[in-house]
Protein backbone atom coordinates (compact mmCIF):
# COMPACT_ATOMS: atom_id res chain seq x y z
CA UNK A 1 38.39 81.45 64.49
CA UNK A 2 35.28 82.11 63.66
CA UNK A 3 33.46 85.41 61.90
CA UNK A 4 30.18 86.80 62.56
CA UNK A 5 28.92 89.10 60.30
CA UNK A 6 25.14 90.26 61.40
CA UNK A 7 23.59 92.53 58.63
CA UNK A 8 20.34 94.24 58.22
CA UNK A 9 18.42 96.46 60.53
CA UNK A 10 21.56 95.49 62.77
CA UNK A 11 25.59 95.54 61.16
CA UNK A 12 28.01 93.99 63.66
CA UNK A 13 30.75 92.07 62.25
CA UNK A 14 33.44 89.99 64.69
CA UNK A 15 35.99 87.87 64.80
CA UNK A 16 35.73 84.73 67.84
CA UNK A 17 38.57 81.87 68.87
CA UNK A 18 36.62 78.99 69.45
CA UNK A 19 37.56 77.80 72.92
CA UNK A 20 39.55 74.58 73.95
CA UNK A 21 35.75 73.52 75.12
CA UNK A 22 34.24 74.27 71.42
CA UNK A 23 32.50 77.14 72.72
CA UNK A 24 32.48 80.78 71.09
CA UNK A 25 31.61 83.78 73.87
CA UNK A 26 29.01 86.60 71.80
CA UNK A 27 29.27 89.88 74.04
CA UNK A 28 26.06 90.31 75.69
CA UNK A 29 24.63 86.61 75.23
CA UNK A 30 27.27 84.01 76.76
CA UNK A 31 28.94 81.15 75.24
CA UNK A 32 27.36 78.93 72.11
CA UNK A 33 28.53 75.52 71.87
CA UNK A 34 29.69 75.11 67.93
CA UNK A 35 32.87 72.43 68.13
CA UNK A 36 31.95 69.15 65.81
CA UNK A 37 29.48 71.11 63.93
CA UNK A 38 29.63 71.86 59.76
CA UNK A 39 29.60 76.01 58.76
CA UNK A 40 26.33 75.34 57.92
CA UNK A 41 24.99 73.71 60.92
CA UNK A 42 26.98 75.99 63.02
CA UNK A 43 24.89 79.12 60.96
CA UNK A 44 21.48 77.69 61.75
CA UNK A 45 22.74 76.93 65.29
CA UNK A 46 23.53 80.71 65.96
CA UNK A 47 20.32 81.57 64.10
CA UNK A 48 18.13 79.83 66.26
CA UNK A 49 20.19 81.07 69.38
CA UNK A 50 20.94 84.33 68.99
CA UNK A 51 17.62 84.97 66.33
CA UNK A 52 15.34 86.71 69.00
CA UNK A 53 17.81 89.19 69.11
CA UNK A 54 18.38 89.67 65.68
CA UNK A 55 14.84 89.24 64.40
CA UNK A 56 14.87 91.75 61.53
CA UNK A 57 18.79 90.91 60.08
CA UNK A 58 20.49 88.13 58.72
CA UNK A 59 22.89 86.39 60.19
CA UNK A 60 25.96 84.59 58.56
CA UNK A 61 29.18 82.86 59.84
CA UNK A 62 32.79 82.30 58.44
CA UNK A 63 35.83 80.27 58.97
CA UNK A 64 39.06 82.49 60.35
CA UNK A 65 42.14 80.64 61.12
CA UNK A 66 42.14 77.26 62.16
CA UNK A 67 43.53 76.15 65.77
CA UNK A 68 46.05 74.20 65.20
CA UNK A 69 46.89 70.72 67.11
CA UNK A 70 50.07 68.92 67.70
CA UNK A 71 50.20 64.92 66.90
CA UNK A 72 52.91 62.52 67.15
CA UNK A 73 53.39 59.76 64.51
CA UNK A 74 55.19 56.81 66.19
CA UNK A 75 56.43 53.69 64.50
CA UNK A 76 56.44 52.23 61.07
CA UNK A 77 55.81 55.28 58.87
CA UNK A 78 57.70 56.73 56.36
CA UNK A 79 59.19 59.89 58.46
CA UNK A 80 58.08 59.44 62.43
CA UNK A 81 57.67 62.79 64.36
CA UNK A 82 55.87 65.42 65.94
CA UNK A 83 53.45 67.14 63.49
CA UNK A 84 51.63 70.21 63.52
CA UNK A 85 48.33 69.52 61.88
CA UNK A 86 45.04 71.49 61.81
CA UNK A 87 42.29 70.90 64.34
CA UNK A 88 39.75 69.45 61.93
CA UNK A 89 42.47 67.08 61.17
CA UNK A 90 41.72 62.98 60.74
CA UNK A 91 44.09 60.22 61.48
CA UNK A 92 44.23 60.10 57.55
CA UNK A 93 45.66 63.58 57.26
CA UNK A 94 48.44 62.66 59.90
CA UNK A 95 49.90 59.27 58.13
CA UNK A 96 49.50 61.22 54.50
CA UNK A 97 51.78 63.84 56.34
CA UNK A 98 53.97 61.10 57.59
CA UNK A 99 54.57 59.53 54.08
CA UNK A 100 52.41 57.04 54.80
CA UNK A 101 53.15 53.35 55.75
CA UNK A 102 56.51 51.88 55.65
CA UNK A 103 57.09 48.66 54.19
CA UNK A 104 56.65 46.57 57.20
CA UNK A 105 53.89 49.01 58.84
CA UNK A 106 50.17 47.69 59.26
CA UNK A 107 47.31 49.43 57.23
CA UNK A 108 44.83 47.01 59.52
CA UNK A 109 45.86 47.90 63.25
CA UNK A 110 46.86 51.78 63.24
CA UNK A 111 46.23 52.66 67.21
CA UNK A 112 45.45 56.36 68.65
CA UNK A 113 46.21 56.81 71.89
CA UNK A 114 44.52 60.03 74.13
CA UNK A 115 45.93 61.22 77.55
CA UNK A 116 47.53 57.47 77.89
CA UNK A 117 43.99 55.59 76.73
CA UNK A 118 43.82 53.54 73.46
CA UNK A 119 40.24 55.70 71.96
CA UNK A 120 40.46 54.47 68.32
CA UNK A 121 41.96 51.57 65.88
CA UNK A 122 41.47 52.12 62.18
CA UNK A 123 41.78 49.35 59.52
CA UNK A 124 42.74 51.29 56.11
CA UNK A 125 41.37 48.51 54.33
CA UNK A 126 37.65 48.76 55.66
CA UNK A 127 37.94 52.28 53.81
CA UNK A 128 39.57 50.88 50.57
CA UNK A 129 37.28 48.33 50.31
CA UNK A 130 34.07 49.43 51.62
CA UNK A 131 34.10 53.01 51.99
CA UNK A 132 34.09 52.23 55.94
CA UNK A 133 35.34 55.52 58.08
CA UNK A 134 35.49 53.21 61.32
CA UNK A 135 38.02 54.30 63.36
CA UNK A 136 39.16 57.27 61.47
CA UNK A 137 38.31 59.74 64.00
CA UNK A 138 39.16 63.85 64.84
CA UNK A 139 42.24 63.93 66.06
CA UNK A 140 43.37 66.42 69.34
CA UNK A 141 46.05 68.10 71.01
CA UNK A 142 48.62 65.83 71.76
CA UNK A 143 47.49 62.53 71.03
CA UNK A 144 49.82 59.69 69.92
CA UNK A 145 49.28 57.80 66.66
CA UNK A 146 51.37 54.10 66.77
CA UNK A 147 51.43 52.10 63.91
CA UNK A 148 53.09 48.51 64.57
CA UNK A 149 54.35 45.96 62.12
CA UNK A 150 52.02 43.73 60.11
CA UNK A 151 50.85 40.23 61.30
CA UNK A 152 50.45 38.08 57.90
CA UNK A 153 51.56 39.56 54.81
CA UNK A 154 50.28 36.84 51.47
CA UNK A 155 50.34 36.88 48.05
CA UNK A 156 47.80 35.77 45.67
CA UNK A 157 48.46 35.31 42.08
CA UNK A 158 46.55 33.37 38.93
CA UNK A 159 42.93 33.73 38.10
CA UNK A 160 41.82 36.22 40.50
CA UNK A 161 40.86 39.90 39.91
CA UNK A 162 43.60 42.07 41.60
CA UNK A 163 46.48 39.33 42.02
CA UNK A 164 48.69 41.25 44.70
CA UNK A 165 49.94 41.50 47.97
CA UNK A 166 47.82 41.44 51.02
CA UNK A 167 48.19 42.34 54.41
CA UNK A 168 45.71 39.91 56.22
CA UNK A 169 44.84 39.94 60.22
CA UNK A 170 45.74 36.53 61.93
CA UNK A 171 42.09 35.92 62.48
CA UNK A 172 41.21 36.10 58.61
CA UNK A 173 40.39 33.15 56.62
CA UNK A 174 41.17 32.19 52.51
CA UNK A 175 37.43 33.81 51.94
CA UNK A 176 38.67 37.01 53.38
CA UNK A 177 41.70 36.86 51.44
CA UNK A 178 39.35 35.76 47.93
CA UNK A 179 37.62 38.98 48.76
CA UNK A 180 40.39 41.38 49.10
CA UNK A 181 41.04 39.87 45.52
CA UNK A 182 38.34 40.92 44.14
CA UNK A 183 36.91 37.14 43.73
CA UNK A 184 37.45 34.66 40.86
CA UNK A 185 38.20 35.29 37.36
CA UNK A 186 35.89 34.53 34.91
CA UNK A 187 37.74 31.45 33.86
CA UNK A 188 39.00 30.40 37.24
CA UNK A 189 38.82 26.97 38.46
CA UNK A 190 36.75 27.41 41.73
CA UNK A 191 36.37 23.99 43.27
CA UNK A 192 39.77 24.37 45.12
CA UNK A 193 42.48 27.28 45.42
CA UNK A 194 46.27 26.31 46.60
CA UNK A 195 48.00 27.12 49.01
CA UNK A 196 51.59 26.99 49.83
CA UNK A 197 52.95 27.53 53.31
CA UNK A 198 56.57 28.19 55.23
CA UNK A 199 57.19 25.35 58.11
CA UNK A 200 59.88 25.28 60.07
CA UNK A 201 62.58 23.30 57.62
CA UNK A 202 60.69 22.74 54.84
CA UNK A 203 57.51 24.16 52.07
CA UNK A 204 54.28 22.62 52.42
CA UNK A 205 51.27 22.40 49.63
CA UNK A 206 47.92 22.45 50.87
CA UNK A 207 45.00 22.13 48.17
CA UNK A 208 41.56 23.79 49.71
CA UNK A 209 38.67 23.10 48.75
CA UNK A 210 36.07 25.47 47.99
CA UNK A 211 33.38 24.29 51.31
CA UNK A 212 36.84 24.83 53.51
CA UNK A 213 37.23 28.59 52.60
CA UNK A 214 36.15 30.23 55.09
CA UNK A 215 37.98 27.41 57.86
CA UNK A 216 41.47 28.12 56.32
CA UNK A 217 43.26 30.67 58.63
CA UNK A 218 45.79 31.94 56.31
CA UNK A 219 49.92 32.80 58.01
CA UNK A 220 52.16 35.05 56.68
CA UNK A 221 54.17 34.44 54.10
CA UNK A 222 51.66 31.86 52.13
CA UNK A 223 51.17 32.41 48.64
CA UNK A 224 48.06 31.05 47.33
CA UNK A 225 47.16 30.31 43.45
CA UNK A 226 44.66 29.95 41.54
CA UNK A 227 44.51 27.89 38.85
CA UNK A 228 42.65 28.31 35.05
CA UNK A 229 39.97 25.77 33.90
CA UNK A 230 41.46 22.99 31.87
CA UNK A 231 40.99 23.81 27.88
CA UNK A 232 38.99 21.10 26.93
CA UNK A 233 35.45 20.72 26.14
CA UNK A 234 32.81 18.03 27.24
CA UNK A 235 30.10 18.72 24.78
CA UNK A 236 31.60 19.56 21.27
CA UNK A 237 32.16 18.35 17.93
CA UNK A 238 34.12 19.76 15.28
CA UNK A 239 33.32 19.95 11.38
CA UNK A 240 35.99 20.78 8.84
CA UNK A 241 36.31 21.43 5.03
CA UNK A 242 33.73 21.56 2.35
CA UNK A 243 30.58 22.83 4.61
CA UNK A 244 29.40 25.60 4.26
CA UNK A 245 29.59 26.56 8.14
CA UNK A 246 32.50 25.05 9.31
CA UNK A 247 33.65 25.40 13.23
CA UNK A 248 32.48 23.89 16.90
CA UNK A 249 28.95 22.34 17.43
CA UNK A 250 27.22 21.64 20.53
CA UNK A 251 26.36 17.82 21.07
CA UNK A 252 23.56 16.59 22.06
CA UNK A 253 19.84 18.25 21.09
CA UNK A 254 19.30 18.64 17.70
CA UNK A 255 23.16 17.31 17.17
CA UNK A 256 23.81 13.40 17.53
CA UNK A 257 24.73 11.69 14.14
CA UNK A 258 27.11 12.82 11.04
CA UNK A 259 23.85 13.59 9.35
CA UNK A 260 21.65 15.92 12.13
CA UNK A 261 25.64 17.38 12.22
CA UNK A 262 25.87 18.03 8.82
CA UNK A 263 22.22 19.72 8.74
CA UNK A 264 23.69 21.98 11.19
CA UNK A 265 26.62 23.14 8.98
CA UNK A 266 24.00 23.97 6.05
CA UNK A 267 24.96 20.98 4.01
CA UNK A 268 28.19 20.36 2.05
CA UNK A 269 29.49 22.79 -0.59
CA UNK A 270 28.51 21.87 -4.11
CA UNK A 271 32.56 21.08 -4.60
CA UNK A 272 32.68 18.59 -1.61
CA UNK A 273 33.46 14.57 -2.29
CA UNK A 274 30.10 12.86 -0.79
CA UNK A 275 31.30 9.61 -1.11
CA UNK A 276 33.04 9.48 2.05
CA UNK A 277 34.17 11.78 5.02
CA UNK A 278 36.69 11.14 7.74
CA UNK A 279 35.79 11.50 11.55
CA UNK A 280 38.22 11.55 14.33
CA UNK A 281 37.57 9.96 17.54
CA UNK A 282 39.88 10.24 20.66
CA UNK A 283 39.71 7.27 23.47
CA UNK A 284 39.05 8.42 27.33
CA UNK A 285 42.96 8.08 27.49
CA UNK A 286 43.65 11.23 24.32
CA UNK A 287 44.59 8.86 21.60
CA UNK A 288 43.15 8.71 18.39
């Protein structure tokens, strides 16, 4: 419903049931399309219609009751039925009044069917993720909302952001997938991500490399890892014991004998033996 109040040099107040069409009918005017329209756009709509009339009052509208629609839920949800939902309500409203997804439903492929015609598909994720309302239309009077089962579900797990579950379309690639995650941690290695798959009789390991990314069509059931940088450094040296800034130096520069070293540490303590220091060495293959 919707309430007119006109006040001023006129006072009329009434009440009007917006029509299955989305029009209202005002007594001595006709009918005034409003359906799809915000309070406020609907006010300035009936100003500038019905203003000529009015000249010298104001003009302001109200929300009555709201119509109310029926939708059916089919599929995997959490309680499947026939739900009474108001008429400004979205596909959103109906699965939150379903319980929302079972375990095996989709979030990527939710279908609404009107009058026997598929009209929408909504992918939850493009909303999580992007703030995307694609798909996420007004529902109407009868339609059917289906919601199948999922196509991959895949788990990703080490040095990513949001290590989880995902529920990934059969068309979507390990870059997909990375991005879901939220990307690399800061200390991930990123030169190649694993992979490990279900065959028929037997596990299989595939190691991707980071140009392939976007190739690899992920199947459900993989889990992929991602694995840490090694800890080990490439450029430092280490000074210990009577200096007077012991710790890790940076090779290379300013730093490449015991001496340009030990003018980096601010010298040796006054206490320190001068006459000789020790310096470890380890080979290419970790021995001393």
């Amino acid at each position: 419903n919707i309430k007119l109040d006109i006040y001023g040099a006129s006072q009329k107040s009434n009440v009007y049931i917006v029509s299955p069409d989305g029009d209202i009918t005002v007594e001595g005017y006709g009918p005034i399309h409003v359906s799809g329209m915000s309070v406020s756009r609907a006010q300035s709509h009936l100003r500038s219609t019905l203003g000529s009339r009015y000249s010298s009052s104001n003009i302001k509208i109200g929300l009555g009751q709201t119509r109310t629609i029926i939708v059916n839920i089919m599929g995997e949800v959490q309680a499947p039925g026939t739900y009474t939902l108001s008429s400004f309500a979205s596909v959103f409203h109906a699965l939150y009044m379903a319980g929302g997804i079972s375990e095996l439903g989709t979030l990527r492929n939710i279908k609404v069917f009107r009058r026997g015609s598929l009209v929408t598909v909504v992918d939850v994720y493009d909303y999580i993720l992007n703030g995307k309302l694609t798909g996420n239309v007004r529902l109407q009077d009868n339609d059917v909302i289906v919601i199948g089962t999922y196509d991959a579900m895949v788990s990703i797990k080490g040095k990513v952001k949001r290590p989880m579950y995902y529920e990934m379309k059969k068309t979507e690639s390990l870059a997909s997938l990375l991005n879901y995650a939220g990307g690399f941690g800061h200390d991930a290695y990123k030169k190649a991500v694993r992979v490990i798959r279900n065959n028929d009789s037997k596990r299989r390991v595939y190691n991707v490399e980071e140009f392939d990314f976007s190739a690899f069509k992920i199947n459900d059931g993989d889990a992929v890892s991602v694995d840490s940088i090694i800890d080990r450094y490439e450029n430092m040296v280490e000074v210990k014991g009577a200096v007077f800034r012991p710790g890790m130096y940076q090779l290379g520069g300013d730093i490449t004998t015991v001496g340009s070293l030990l003018k980096q540490c601010d010298g040796v303590m006054e206490d320190a033996i001068t006459t000789r220091g020790v310096m470890h060495r380890m080979n290419p293959d970790r021995t001393l």
